[in-house]
PDB file of N, CA and C in Angstrom:
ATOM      1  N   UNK A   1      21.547  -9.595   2.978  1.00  0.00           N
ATOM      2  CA  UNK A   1      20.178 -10.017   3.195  1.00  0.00           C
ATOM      3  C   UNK A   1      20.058 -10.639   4.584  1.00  0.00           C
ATOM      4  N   UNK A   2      18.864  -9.987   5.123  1.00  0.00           N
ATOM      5  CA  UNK A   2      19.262 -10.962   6.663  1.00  0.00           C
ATOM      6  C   UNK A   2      17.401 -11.880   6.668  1.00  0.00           C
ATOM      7  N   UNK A   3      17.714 -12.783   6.700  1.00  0.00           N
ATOM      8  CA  UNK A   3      16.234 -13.696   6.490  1.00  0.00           C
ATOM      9  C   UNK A   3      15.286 -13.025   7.954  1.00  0.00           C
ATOM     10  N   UNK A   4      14.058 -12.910   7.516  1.00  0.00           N
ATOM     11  CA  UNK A   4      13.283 -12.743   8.774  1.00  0.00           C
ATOM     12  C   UNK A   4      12.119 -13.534   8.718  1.00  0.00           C
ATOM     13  N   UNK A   5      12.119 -14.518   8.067  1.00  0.00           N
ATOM     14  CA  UNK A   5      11.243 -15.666   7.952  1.00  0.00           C
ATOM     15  C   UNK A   5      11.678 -16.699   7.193  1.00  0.00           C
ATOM     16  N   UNK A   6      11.038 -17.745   7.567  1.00  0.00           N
ATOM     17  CA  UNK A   6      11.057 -18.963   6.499  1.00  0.00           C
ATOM     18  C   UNK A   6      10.673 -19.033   5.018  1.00  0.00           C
ATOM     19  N   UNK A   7      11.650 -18.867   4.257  1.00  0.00           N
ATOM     20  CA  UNK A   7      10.914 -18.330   3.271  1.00  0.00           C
ATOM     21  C   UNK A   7      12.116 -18.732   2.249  1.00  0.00           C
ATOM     22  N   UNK A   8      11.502 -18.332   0.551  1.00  0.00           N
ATOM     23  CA  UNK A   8      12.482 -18.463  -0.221  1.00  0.00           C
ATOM     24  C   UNK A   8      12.728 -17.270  -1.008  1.00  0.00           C
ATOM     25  N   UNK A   9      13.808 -16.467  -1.528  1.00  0.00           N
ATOM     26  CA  UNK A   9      13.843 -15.065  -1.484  1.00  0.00           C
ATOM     27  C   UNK A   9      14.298 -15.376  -2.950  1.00  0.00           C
ATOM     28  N   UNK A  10      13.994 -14.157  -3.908  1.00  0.00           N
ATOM     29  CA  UNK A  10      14.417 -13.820  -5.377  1.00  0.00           C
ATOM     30  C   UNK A  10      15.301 -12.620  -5.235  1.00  0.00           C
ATOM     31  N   UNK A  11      16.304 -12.785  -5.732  1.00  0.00           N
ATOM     32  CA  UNK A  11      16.989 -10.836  -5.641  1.00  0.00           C
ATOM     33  C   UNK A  11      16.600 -10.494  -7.389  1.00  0.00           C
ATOM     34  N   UNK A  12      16.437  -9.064  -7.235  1.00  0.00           N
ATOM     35  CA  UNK A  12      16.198  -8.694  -8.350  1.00  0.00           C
ATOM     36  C   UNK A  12      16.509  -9.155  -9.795  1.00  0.00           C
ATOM     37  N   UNK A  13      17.866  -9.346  -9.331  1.00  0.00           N
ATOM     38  CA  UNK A  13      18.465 -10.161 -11.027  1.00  0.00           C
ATOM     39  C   UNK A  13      17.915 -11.012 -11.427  1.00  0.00           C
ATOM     40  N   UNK A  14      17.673 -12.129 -10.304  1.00  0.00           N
ATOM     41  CA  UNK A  14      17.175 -13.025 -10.578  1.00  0.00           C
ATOM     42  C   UNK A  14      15.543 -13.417 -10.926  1.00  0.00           C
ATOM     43  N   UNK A  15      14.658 -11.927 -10.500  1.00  0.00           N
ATOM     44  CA  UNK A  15      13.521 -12.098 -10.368  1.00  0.00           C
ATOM     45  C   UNK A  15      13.665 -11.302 -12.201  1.00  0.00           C
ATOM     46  N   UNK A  16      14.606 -10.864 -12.560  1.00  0.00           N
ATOM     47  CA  UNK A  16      14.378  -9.990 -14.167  1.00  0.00           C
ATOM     48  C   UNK A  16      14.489 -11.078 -15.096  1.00  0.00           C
ATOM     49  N   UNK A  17      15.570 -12.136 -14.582  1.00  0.00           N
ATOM     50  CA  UNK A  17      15.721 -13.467 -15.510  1.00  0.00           C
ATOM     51  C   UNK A  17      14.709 -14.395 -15.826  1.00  0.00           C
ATOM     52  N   UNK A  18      14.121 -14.627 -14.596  1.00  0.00           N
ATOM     53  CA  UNK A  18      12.828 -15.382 -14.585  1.00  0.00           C
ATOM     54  C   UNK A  18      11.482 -15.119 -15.417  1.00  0.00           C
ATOM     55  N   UNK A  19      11.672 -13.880 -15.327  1.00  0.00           N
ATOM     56  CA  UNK A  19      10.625 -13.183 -15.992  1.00  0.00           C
ATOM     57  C   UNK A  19      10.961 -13.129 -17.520  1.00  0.00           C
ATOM     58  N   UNK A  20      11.974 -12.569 -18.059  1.00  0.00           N
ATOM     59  CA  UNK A  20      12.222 -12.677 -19.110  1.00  0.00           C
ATOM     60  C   UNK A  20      12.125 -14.504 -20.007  1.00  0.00           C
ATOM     61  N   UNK A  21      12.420 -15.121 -18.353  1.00  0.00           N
ATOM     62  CA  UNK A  21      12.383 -16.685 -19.386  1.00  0.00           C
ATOM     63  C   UNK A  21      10.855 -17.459 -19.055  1.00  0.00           C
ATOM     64  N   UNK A  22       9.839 -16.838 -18.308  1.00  0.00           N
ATOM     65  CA  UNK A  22       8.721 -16.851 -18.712  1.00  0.00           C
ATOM     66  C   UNK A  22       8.224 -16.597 -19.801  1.00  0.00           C
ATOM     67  N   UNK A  23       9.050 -15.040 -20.181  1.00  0.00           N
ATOM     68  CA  UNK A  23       8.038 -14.156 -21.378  1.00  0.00           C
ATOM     69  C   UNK A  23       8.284 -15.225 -23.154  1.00  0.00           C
ATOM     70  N   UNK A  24      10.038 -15.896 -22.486  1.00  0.00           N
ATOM     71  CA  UNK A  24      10.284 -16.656 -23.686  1.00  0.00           C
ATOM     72  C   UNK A  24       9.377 -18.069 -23.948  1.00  0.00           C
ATOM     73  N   UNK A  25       9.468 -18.662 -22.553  1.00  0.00           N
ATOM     74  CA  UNK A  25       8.468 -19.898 -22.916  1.00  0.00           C
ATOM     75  C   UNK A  25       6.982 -19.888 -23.190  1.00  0.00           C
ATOM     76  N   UNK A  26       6.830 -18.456 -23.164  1.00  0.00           N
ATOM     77  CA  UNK A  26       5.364 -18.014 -23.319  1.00  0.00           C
ATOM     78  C   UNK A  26       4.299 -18.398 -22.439  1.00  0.00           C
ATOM     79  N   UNK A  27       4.444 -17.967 -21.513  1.00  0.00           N
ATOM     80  CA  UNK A  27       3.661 -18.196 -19.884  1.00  0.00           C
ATOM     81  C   UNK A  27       3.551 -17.283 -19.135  1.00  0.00           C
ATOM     82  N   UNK A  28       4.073 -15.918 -19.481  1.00  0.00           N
ATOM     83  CA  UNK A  28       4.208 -14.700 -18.643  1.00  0.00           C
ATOM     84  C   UNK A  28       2.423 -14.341 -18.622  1.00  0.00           C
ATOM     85  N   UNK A  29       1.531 -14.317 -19.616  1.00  0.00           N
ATOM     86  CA  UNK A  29       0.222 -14.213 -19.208  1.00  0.00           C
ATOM     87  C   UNK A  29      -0.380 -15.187 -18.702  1.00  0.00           C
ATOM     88  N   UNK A  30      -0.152 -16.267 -18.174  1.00  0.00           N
ATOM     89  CA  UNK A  30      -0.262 -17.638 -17.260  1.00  0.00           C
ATOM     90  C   UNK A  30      -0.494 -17.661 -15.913  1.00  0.00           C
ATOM     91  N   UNK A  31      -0.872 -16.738 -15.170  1.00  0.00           N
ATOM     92  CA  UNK A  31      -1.233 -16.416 -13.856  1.00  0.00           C
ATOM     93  C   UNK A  31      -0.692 -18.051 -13.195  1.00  0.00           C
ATOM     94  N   UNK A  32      -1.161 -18.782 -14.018  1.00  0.00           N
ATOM     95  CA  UNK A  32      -0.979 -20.301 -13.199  1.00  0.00           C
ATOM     96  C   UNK A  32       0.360 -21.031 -13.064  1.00  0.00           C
ATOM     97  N   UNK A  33       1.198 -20.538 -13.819  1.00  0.00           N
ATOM     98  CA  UNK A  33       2.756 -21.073 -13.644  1.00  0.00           C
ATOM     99  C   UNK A  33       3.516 -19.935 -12.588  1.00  0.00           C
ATOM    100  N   UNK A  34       4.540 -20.891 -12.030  1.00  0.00           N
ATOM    101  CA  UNK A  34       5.082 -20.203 -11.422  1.00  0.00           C
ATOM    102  C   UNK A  34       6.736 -21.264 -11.651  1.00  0.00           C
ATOM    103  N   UNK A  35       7.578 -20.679 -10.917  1.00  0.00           N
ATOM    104  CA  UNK A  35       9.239 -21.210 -10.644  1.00  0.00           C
ATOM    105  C   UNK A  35       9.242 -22.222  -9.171  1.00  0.00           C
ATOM    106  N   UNK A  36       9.271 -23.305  -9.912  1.00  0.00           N
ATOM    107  CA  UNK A  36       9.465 -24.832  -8.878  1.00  0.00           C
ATOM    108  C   UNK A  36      11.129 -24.838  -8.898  1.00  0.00           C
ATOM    109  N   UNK A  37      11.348 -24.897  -7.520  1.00  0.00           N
ATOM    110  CA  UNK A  37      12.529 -25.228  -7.008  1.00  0.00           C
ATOM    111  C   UNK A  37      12.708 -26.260  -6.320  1.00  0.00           C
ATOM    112  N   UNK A  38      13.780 -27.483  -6.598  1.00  0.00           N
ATOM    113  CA  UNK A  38      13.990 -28.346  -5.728  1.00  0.00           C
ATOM    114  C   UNK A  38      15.336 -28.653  -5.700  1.00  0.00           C
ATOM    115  N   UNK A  39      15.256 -29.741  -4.780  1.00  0.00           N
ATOM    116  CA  UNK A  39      16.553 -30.016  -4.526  1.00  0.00           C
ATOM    117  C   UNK A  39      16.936 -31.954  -4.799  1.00  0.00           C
ATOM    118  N   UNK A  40      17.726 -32.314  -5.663  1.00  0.00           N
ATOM    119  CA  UNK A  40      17.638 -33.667  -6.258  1.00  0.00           C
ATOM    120  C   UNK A  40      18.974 -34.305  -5.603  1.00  0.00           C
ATOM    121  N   UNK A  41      19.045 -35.018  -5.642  1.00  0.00           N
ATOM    122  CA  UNK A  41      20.441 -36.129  -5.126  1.00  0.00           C
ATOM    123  C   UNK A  41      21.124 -35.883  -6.429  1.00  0.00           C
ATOM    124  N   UNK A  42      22.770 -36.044  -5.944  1.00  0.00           N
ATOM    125  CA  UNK A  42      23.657 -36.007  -7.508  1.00  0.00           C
ATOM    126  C   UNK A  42      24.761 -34.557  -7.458  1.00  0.00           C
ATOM    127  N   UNK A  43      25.277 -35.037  -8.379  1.00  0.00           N
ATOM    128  CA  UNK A  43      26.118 -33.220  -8.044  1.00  0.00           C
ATOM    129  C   UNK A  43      27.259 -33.870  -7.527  1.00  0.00           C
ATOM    130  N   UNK A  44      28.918 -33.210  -7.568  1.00  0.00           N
ATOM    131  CA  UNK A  44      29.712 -33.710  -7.323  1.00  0.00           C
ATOM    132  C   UNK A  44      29.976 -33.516  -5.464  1.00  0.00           C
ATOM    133  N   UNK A  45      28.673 -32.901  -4.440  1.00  0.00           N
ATOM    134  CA  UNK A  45      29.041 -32.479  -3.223  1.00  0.00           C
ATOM    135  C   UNK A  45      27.423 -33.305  -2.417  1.00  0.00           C
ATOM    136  N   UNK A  46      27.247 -34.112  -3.540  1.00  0.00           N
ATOM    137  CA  UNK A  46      25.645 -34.782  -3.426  1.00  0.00           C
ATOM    138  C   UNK A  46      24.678 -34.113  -3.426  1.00  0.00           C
ATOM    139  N   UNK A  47      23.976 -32.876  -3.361  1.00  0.00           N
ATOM    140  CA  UNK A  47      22.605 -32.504  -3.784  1.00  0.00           C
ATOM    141  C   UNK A  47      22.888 -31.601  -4.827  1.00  0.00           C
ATOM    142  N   UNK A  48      21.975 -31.496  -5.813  1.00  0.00           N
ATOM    143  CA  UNK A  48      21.889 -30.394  -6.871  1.00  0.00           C
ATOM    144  C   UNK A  48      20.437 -29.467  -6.394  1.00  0.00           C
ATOM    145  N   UNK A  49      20.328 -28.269  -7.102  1.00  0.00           N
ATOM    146  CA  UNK A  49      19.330 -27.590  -7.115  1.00  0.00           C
ATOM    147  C   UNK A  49      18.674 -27.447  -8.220  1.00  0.00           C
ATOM    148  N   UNK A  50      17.638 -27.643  -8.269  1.00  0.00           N
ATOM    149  CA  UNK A  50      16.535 -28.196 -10.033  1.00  0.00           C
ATOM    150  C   UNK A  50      15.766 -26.563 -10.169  1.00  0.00           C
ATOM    151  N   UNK A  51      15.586 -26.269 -11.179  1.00  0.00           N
ATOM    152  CA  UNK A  51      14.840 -25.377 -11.524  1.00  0.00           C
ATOM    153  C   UNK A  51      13.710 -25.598 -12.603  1.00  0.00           C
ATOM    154  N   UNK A  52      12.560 -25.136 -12.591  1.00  0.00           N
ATOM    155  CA  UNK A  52      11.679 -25.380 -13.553  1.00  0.00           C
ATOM    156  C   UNK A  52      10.269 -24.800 -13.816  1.00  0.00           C
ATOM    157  N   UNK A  53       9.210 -24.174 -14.791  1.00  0.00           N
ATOM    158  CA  UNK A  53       8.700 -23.424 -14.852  1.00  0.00           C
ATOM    159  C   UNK A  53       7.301 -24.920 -14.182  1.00  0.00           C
ATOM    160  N   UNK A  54       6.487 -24.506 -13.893  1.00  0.00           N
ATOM    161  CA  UNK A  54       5.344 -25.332 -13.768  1.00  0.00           C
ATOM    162  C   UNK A  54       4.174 -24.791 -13.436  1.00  0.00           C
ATOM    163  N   UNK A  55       2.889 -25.289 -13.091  1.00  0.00           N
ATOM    164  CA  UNK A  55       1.400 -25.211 -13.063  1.00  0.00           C
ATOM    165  C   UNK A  55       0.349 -25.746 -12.318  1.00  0.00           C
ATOM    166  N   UNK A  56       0.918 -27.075 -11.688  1.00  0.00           N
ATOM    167  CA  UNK A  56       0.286 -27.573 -10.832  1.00  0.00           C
ATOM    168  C   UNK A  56       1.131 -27.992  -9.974  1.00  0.00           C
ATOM    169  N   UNK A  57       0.285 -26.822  -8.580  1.00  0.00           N
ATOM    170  CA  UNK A  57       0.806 -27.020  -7.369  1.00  0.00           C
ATOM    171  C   UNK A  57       0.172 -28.495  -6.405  1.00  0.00           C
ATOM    172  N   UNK A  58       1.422 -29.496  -5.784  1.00  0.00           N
ATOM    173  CA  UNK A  58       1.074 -30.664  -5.168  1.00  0.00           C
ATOM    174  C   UNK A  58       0.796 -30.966  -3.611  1.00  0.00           C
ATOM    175  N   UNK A  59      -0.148 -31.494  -3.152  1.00  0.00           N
ATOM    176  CA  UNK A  59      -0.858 -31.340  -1.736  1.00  0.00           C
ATOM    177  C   UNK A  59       0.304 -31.084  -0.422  1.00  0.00           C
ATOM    178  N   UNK A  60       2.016 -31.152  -1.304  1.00  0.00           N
ATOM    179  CA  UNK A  60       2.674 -31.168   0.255  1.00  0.00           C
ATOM    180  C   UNK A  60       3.308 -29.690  -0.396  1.00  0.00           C
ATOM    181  N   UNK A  61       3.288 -29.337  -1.281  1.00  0.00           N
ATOM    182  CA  UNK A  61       4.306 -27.897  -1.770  1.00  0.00           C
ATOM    183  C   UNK A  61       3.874 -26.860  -0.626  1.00  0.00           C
ATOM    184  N   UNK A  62       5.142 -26.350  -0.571  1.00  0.00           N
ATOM    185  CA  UNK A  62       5.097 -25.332   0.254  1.00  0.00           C
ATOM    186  C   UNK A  62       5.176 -24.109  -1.017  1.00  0.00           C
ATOM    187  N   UNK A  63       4.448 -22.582  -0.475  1.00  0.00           N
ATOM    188  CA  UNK A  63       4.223 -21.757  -1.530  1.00  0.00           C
ATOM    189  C   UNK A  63       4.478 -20.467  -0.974  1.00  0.00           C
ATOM    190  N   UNK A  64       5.584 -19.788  -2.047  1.00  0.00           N
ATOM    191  CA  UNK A  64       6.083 -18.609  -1.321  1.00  0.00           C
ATOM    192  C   UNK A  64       5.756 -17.549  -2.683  1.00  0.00           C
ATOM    193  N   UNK A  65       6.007 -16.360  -2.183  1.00  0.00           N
ATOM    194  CA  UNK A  65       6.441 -15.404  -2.884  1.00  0.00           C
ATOM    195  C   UNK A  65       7.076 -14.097  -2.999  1.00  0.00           C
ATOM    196  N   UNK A  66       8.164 -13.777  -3.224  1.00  0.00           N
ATOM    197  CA  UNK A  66       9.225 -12.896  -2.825  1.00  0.00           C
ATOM    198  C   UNK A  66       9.454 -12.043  -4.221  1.00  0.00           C
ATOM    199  N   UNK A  67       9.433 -10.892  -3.911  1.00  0.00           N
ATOM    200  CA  UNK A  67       9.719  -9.870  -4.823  1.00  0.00           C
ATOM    201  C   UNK A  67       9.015 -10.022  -6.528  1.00  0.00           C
ATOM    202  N   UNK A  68       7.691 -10.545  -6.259  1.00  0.00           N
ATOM    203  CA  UNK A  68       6.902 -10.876  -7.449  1.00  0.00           C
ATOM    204  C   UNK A  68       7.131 -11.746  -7.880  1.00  0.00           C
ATOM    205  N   UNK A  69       7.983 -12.846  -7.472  1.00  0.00           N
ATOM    206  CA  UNK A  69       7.904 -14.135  -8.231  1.00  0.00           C
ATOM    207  C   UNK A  69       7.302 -15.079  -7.637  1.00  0.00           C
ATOM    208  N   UNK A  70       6.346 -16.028  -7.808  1.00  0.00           N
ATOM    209  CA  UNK A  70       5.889 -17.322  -7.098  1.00  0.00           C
ATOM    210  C   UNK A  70       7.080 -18.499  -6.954  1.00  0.00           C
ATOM    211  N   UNK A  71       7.162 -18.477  -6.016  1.00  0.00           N
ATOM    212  CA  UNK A  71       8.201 -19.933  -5.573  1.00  0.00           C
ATOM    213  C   UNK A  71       7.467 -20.824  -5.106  1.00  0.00           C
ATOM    214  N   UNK A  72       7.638 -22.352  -5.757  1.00  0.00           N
ATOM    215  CA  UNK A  72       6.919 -23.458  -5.121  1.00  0.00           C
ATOM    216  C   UNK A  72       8.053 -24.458  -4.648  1.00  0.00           C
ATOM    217  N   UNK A  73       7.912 -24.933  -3.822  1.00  0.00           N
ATOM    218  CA  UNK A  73       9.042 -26.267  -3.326  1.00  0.00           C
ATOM    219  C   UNK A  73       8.100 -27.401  -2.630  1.00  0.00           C
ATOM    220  N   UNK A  74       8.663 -28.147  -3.103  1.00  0.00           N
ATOM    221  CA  UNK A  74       8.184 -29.589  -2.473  1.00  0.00           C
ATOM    222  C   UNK A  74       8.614 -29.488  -0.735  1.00  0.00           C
ATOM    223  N   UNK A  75       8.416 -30.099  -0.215  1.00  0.00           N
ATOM    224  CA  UNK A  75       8.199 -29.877   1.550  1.00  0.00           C
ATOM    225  C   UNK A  75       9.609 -30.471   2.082  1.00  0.00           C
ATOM    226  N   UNK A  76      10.030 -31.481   0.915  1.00  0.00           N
ATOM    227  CA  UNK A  76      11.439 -32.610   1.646  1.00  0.00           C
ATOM    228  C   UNK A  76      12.454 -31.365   0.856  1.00  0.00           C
ATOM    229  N   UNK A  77      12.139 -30.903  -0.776  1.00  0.00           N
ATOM    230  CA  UNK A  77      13.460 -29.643  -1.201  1.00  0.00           C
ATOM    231  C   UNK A  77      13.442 -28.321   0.301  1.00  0.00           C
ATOM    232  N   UNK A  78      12.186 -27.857   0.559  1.00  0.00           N
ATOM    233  CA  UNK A  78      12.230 -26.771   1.387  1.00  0.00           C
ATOM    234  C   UNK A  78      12.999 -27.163   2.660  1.00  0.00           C
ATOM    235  N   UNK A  79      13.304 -28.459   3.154  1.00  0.00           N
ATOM    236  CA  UNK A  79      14.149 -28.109   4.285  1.00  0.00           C
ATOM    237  C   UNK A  79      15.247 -27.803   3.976  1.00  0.00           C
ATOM    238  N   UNK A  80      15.861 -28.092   2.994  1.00  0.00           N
ATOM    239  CA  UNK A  80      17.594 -27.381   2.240  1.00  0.00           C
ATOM    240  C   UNK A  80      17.342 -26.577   1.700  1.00  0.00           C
ATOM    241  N   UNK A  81      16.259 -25.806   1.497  1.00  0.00           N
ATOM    242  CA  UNK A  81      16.256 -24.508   0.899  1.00  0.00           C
ATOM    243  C   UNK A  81      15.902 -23.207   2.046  1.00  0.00           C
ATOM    244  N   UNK A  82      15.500 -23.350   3.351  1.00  0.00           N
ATOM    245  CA  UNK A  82      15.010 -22.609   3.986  1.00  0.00           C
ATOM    246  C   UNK A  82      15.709 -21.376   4.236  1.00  0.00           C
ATOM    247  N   UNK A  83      15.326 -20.113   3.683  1.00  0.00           N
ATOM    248  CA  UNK A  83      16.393 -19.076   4.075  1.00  0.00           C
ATOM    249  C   UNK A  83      16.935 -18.694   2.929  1.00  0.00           C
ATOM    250  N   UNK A  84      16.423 -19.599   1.707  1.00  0.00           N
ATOM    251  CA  UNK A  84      18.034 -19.422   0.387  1.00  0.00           C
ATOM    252  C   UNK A  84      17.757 -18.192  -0.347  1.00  0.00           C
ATOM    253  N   UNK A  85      18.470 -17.876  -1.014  1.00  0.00           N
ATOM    254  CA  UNK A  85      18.261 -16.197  -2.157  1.00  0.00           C
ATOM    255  C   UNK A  85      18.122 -16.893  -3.685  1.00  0.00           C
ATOM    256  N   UNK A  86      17.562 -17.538  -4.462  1.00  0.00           N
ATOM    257  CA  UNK A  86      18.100 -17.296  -5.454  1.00  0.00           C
ATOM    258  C   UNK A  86      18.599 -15.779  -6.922  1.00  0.00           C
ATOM    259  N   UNK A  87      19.704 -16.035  -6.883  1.00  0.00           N
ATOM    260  CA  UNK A  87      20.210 -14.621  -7.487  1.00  0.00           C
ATOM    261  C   UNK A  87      20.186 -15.540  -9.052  1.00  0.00           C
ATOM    262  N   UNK A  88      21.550 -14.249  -9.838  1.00  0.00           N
ATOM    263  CA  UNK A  88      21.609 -14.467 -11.342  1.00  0.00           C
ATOM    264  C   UNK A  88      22.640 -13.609 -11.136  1.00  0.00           C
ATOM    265  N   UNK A  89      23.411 -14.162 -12.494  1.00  0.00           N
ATOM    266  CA  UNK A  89      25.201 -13.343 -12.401  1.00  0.00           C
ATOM    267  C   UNK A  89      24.907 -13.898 -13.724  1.00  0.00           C
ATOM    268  N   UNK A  90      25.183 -12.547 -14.462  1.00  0.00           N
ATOM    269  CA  UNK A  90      25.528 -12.483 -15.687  1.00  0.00           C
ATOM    270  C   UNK A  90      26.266 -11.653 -16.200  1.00  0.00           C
ATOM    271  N   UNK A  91      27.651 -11.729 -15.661  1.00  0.00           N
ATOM    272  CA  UNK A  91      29.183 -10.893 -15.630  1.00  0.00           C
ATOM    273  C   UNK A  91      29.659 -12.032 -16.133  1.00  0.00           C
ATOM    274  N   UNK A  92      31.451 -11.456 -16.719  1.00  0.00           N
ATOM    275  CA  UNK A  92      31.826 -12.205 -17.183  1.00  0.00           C
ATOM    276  C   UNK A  92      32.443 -13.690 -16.686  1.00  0.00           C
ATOM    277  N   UNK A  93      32.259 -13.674 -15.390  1.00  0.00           N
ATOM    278  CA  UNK A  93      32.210 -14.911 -14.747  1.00  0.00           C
ATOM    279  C   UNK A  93      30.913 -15.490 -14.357  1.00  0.00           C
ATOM    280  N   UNK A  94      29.654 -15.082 -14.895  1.00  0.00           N
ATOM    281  CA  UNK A  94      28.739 -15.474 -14.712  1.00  0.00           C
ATOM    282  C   UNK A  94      28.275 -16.865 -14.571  1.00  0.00           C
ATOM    283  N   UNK A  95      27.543 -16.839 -13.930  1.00  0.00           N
ATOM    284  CA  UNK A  95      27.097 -18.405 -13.485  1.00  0.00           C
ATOM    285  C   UNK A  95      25.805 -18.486 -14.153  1.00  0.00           C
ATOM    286  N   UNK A  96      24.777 -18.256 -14.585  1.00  0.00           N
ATOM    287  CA  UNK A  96      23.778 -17.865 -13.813  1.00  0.00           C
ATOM    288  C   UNK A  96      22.868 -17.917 -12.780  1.00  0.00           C
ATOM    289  N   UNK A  97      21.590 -18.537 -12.868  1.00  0.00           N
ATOM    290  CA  UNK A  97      21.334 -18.714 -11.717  1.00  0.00           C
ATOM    291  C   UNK A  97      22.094 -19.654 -10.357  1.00  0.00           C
ATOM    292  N   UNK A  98      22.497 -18.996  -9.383  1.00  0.00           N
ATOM    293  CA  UNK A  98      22.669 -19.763  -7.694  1.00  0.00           C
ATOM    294  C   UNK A  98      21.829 -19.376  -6.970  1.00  0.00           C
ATOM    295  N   UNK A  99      21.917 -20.090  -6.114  1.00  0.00           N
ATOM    296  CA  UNK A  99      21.460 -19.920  -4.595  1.00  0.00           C
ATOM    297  C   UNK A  99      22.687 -19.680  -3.528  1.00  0.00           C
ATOM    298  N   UNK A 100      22.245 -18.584  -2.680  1.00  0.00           N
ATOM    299  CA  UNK A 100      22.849 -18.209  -1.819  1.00  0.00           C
ATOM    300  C   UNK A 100      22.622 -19.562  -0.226  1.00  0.00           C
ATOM    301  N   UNK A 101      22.741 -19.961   0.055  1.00  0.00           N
ATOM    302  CA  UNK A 101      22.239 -20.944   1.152  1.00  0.00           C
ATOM    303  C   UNK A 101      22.663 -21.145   1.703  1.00  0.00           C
ATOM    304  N   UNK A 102      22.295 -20.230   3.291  1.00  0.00           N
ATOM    305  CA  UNK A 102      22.460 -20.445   4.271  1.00  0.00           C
ATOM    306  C   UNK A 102      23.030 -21.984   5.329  1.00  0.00           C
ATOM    307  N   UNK A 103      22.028 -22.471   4.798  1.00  0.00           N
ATOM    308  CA  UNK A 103      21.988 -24.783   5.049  1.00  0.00           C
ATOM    309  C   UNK A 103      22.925 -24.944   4.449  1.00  0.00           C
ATOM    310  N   UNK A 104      23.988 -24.717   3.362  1.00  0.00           N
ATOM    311  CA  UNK A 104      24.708 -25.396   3.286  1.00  0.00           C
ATOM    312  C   UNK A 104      26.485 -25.222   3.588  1.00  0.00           C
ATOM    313  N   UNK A 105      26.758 -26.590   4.163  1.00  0.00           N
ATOM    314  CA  UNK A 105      27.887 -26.678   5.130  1.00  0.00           C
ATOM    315  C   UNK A 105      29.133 -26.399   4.039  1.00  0.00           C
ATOM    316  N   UNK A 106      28.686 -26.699   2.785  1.00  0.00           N
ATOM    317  CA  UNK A 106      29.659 -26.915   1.524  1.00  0.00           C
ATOM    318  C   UNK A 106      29.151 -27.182  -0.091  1.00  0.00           C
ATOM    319  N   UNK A 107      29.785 -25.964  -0.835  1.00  0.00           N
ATOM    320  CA  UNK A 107      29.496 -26.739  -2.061  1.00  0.00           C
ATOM    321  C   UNK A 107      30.329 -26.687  -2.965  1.00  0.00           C
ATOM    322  N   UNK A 108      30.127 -26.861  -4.591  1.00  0.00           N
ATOM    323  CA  UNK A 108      31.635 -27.375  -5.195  1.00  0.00           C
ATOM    324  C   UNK A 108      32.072 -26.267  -6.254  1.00  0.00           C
ATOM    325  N   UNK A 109      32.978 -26.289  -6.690  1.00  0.00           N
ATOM    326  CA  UNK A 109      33.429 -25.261  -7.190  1.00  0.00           C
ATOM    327  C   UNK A 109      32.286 -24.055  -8.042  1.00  0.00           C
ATOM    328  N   UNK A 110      31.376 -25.547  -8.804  1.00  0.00           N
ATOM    329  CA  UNK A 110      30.763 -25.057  -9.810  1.00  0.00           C
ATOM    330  C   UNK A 110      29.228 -24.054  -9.120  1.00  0.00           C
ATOM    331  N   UNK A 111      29.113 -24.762  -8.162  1.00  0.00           N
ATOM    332  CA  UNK A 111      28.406 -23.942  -7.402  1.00  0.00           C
ATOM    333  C   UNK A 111      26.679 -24.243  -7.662  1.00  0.00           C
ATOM    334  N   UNK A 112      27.134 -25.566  -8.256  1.00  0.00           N
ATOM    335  CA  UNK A 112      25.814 -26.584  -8.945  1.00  0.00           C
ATOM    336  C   UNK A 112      25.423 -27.784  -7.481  1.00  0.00           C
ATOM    337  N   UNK A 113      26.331 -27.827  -7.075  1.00  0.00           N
ATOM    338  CA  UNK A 113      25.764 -28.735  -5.910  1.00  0.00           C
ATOM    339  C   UNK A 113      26.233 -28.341  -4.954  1.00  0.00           C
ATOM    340  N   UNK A 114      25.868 -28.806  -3.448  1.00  0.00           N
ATOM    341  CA  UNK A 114      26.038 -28.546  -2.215  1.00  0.00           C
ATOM    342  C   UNK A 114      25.979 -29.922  -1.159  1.00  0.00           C
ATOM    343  N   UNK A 115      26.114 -29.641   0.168  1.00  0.00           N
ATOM    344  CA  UNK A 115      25.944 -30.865   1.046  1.00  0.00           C
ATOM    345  C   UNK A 115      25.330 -30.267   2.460  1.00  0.00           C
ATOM    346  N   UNK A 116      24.666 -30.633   2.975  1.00  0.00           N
ATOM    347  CA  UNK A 116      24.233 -29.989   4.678  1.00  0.00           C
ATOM    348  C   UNK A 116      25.003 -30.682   5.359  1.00  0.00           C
TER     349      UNK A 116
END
């Protein structure tokens, strides 16, 4: 993937997972939810990455959308996210959802936190 904007990117897997765990929480006919991404303090490399379905977008969110999914991030998560992929691995070493991220200098085994 080579970024050609500021932006936050879904790869397919990850845009089939999302969708499917819309269709489960029952929001896929919800035009108004979309996938909030942030980034929280904590994690054994100090930041984690938060995931979560939501509805109301807030006066600083930045608002993307990549390969049919709506991405929202708060403005302080989007500077550690700028550029990122989130994918889905569901092999037998599966993780599932990561982020691919560019910003970060390091993260920990589990692949749950990171550091810039």
């Amino acid at each position: 993937m080579v970024a050609t904007e500021n932006t936050i990117y879904v790869s397919e897997k990850a845009k089939s997972k999302v969708l499917q765990l819309m269709e489960d929480a029952g929001v896929t006919n919800d035009s108004s939810y979309f996938l909030r991404v942030g980034v929280v303090g904590g994690g054994c490399s100090g930041l984690s990455y938060k995931l979560d379905f939501d509805n109301e977008v807030k006066p600083m969110d930045q608002v993307f959308e990549d390969n049919g999914v709506k991405v929202v991030t708060d403005l302080k998560s989007f500077l550690y996210l700028v550029n990122t992929e989130l994918d889905f691995s569901d092999g037998l070493n599966g993780k599932g959802f990561y982020f691919n991220n560019p910003n970060a200098s390091r993260s920990c085994g589990c692949g749950e936190s990171f550091s810039v």
